[in-house]
N, C-alpha and C. Protein backbone atom coordinates (compact mmCIF):
# COMPACT_ATOMS: atom_id res chain seq x y z
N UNK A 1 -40.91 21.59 -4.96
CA UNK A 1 -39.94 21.88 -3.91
C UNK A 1 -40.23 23.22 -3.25
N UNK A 2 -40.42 24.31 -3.94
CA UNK A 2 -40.55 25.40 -3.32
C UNK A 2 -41.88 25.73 -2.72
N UNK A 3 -43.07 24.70 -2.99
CA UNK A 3 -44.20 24.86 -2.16
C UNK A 3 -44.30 24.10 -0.79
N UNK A 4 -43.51 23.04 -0.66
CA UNK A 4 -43.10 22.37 0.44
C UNK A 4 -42.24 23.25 0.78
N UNK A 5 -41.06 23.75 0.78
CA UNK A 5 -40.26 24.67 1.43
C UNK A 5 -41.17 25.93 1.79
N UNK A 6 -42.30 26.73 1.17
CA UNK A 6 -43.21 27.75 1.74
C UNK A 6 -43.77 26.97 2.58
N UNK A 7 -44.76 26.02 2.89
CA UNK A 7 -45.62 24.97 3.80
C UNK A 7 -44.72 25.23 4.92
N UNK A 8 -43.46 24.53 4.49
CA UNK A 8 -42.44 24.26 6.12
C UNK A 8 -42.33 25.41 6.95
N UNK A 9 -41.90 26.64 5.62
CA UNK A 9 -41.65 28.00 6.25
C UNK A 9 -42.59 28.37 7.49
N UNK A 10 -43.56 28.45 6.72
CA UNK A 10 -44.86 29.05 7.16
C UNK A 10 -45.50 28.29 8.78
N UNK A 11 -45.34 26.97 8.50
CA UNK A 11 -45.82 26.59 10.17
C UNK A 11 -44.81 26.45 10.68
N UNK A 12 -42.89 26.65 10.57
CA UNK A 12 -42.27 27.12 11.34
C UNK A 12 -43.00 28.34 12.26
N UNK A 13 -43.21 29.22 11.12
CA UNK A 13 -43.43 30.94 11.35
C UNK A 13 -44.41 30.98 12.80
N UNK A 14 -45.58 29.89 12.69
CA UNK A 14 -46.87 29.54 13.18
C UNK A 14 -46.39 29.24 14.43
N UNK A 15 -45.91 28.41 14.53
CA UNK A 15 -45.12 27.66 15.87
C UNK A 15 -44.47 28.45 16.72
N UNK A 16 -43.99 29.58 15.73
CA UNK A 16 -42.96 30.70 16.73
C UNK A 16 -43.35 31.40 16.92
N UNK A 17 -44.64 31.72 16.36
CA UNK A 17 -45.16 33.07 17.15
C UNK A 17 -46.75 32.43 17.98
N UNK A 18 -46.98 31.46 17.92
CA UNK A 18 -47.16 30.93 19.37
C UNK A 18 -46.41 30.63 20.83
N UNK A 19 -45.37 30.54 20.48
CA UNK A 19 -44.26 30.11 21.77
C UNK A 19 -45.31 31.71 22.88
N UNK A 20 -45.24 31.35 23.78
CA UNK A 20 -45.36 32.05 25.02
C UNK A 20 -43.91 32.55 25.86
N UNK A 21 -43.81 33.56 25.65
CA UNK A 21 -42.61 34.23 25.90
C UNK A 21 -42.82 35.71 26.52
N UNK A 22 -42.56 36.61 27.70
CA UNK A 22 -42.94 37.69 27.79
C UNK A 22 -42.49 38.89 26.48
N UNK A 23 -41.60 39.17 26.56
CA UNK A 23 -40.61 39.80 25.51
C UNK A 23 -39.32 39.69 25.50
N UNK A 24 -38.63 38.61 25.00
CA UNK A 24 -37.30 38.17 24.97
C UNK A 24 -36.13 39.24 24.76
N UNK A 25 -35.45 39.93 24.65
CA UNK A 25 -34.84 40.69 24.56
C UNK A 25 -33.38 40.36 23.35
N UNK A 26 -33.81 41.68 22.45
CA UNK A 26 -32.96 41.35 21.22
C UNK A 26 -31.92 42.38 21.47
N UNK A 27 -30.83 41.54 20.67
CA UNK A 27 -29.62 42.03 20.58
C UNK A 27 -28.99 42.04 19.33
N UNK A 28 -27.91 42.82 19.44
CA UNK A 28 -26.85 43.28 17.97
C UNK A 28 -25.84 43.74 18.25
N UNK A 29 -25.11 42.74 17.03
CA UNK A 29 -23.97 43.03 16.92
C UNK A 29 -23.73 44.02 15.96
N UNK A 30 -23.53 45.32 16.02
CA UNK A 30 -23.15 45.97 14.76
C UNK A 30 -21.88 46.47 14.52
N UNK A 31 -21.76 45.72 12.98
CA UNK A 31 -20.34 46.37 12.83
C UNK A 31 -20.06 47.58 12.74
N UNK A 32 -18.74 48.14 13.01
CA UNK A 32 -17.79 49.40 12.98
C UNK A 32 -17.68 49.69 11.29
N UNK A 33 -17.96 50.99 10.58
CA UNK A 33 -17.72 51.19 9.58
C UNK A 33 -17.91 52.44 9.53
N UNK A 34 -16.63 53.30 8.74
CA UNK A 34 -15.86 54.58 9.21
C UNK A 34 -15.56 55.26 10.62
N UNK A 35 -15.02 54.52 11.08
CA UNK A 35 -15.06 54.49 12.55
C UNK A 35 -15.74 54.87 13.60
N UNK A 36 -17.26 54.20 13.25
CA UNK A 36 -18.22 54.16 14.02
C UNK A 36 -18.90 52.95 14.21
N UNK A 37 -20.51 53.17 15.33
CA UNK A 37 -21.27 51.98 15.04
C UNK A 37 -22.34 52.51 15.01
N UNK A 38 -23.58 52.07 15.27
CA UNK A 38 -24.73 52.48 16.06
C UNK A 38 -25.42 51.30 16.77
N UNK A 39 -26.44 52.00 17.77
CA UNK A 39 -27.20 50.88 18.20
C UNK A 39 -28.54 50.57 18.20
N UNK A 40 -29.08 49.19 17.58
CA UNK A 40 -30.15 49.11 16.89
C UNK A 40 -31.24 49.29 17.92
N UNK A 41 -32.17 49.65 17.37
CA UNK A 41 -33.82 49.69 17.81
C UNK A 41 -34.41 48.96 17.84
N UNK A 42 -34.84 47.13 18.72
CA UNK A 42 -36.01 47.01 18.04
C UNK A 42 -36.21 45.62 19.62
N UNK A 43 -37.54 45.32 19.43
CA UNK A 43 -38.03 44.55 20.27
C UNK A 43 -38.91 43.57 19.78
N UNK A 44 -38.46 42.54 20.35
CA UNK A 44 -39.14 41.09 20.08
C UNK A 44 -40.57 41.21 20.22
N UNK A 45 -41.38 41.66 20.76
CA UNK A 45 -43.04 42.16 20.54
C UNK A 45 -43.09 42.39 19.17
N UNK A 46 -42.39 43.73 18.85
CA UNK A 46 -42.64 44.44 17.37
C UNK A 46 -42.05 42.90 16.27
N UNK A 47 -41.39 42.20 16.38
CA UNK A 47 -41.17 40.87 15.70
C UNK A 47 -42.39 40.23 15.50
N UNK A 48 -43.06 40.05 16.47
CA UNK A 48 -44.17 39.51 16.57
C UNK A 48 -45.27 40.15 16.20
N UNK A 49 -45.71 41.42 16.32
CA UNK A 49 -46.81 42.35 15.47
C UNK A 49 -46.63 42.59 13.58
N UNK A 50 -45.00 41.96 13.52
CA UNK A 50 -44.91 41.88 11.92
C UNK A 50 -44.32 42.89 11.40
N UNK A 51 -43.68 43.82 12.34
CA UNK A 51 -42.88 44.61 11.57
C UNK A 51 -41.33 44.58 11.38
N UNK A 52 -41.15 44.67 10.27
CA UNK A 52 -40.07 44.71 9.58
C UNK A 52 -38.87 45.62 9.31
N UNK A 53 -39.09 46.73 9.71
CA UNK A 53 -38.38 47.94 9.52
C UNK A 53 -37.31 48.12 10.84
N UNK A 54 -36.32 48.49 11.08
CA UNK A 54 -35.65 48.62 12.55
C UNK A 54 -34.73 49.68 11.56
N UNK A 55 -34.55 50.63 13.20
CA UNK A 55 -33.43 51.71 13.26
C UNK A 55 -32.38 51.32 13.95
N UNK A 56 -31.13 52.19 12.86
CA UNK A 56 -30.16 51.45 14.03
C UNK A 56 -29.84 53.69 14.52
N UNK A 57 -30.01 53.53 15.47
CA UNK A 57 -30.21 54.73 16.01
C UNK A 57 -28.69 55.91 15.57
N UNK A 58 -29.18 57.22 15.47
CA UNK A 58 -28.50 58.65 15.09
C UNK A 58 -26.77 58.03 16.20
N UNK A 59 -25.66 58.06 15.32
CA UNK A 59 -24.54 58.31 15.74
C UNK A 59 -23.79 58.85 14.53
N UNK A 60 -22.88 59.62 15.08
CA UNK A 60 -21.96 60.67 13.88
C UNK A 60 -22.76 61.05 12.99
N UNK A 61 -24.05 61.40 13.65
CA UNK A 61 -24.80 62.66 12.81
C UNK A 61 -25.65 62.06 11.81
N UNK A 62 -25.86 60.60 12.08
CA UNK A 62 -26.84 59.98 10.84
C UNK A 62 -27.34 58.48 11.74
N UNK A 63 -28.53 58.02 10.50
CA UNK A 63 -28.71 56.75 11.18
C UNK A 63 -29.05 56.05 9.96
N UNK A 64 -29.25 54.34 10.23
CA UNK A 64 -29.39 53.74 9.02
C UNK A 64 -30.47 53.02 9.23
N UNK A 65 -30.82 51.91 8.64
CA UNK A 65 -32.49 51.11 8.81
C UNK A 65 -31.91 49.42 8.32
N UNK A 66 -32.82 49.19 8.79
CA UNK A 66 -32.92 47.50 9.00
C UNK A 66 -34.38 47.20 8.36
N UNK A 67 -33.68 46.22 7.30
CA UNK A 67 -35.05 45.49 6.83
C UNK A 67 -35.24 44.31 6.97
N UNK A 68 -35.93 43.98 7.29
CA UNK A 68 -36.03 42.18 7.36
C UNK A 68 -36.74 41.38 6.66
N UNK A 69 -36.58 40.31 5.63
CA UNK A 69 -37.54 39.28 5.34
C UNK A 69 -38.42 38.61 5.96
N UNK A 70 -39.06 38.08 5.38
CA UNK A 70 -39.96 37.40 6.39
C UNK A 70 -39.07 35.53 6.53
N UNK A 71 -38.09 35.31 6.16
CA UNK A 71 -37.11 34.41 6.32
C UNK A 71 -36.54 34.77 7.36
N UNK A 72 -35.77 35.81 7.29
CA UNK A 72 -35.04 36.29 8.59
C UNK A 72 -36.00 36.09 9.87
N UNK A 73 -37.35 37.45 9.44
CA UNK A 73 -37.92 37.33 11.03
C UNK A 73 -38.67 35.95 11.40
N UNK A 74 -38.47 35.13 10.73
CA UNK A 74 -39.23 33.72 11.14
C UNK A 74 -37.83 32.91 12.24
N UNK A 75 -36.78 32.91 11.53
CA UNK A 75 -35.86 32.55 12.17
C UNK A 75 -35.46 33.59 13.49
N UNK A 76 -36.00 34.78 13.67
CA UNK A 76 -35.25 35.56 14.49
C UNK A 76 -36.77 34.94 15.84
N UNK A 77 -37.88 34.85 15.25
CA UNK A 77 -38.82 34.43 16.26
C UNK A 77 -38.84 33.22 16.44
N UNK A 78 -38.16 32.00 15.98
CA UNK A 78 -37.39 31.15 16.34
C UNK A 78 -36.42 31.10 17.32
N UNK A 79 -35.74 32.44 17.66
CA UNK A 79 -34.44 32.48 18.45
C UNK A 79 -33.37 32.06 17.73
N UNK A 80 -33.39 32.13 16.38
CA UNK A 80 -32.06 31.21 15.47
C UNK A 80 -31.26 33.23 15.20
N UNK A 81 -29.93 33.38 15.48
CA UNK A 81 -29.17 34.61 14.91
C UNK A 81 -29.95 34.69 13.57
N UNK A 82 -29.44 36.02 12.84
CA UNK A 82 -29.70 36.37 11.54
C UNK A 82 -28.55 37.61 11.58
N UNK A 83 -28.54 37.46 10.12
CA UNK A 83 -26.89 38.43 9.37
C UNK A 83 -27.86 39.23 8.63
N UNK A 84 -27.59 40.47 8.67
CA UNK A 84 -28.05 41.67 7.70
C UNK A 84 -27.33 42.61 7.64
N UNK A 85 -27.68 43.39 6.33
CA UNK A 85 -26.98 44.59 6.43
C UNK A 85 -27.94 45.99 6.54
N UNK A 86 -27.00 46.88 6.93
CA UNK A 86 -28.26 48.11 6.87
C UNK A 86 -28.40 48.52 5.48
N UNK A 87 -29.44 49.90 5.70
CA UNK A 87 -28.84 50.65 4.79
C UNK A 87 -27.85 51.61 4.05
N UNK A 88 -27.87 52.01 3.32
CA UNK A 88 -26.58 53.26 2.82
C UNK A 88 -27.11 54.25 3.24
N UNK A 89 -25.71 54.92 3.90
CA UNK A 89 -26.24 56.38 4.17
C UNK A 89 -24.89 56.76 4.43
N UNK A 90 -24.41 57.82 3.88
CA UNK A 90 -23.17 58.58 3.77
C UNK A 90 -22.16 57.50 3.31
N UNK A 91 -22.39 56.74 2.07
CA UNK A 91 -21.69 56.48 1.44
C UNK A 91 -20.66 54.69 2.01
N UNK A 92 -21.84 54.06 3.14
CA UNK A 92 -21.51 53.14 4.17
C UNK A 92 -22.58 52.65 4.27
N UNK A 93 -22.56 51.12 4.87
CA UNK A 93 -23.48 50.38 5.58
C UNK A 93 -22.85 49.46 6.85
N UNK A 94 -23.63 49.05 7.49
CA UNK A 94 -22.96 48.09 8.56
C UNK A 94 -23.83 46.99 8.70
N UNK A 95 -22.58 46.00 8.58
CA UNK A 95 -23.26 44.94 9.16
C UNK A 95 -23.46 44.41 10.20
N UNK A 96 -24.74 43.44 10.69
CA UNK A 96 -25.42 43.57 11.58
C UNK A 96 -25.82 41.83 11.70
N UNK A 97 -25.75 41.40 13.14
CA UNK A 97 -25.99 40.11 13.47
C UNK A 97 -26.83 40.29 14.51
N UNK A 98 -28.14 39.94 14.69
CA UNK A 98 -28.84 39.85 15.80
C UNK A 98 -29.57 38.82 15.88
N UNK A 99 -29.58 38.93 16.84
CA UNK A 99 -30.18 37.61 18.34
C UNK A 99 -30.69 37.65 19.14
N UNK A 100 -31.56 36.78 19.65
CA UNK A 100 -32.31 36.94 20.90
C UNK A 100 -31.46 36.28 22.29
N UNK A 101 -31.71 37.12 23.51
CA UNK A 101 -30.57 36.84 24.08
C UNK A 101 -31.29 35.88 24.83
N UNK A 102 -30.66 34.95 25.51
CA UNK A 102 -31.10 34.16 26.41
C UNK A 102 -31.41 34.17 27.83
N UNK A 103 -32.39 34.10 28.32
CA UNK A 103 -32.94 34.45 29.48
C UNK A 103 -32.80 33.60 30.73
């Protein structure tokens, strides 16, 4: 089961990062936590070069990071939402829904 579920994964993955697309434009929802937010960093290219790491950019004096699986970013280069959380930093995290927006 789980080598057929990697197989499927994987030429999902294949399929989506063939699609021909200029750079779709990603979006987020981030939640409010200690009455703030921030707003994330990241672009559907860098999805596609394989990186994994995203900032959600300096507000109230700090910032947090975004990691992604390679589950998530298969589905996010799919165009399917994905739920994450950041990281901790001052004792908080936020959660985070992003999407590619539709063009």
């Amino acid at each position: 089961m789980r080598k057929t579920t990697a197989i499927l994964f994987f030429n999902m993955l294949a399929a989506a990062c063939s699609s021909s697309n200029s750079d779709p434009k990603i979006q987020a929802q981030v939640g409010v936590a200690l009455g703030h937010s921030h707003p994330l960093s990241m672009r559907f290219a860098d999805l596609e070069a394989g990186q994994s790491a995203f900032v959600l950019e300096e507000s109230a004096g700090h910032r947090h990071e975004l990691r992604l699986n390679a589950e998530q970013s298969a589905l996010l280069l799919m165009k399917f939402p994905v739920a994450v959380e950041s990281t901790e930093t001052d004792a908080h995290v936020h959660p985070v829904t992003i999407y590619v927006a539709d063009d």
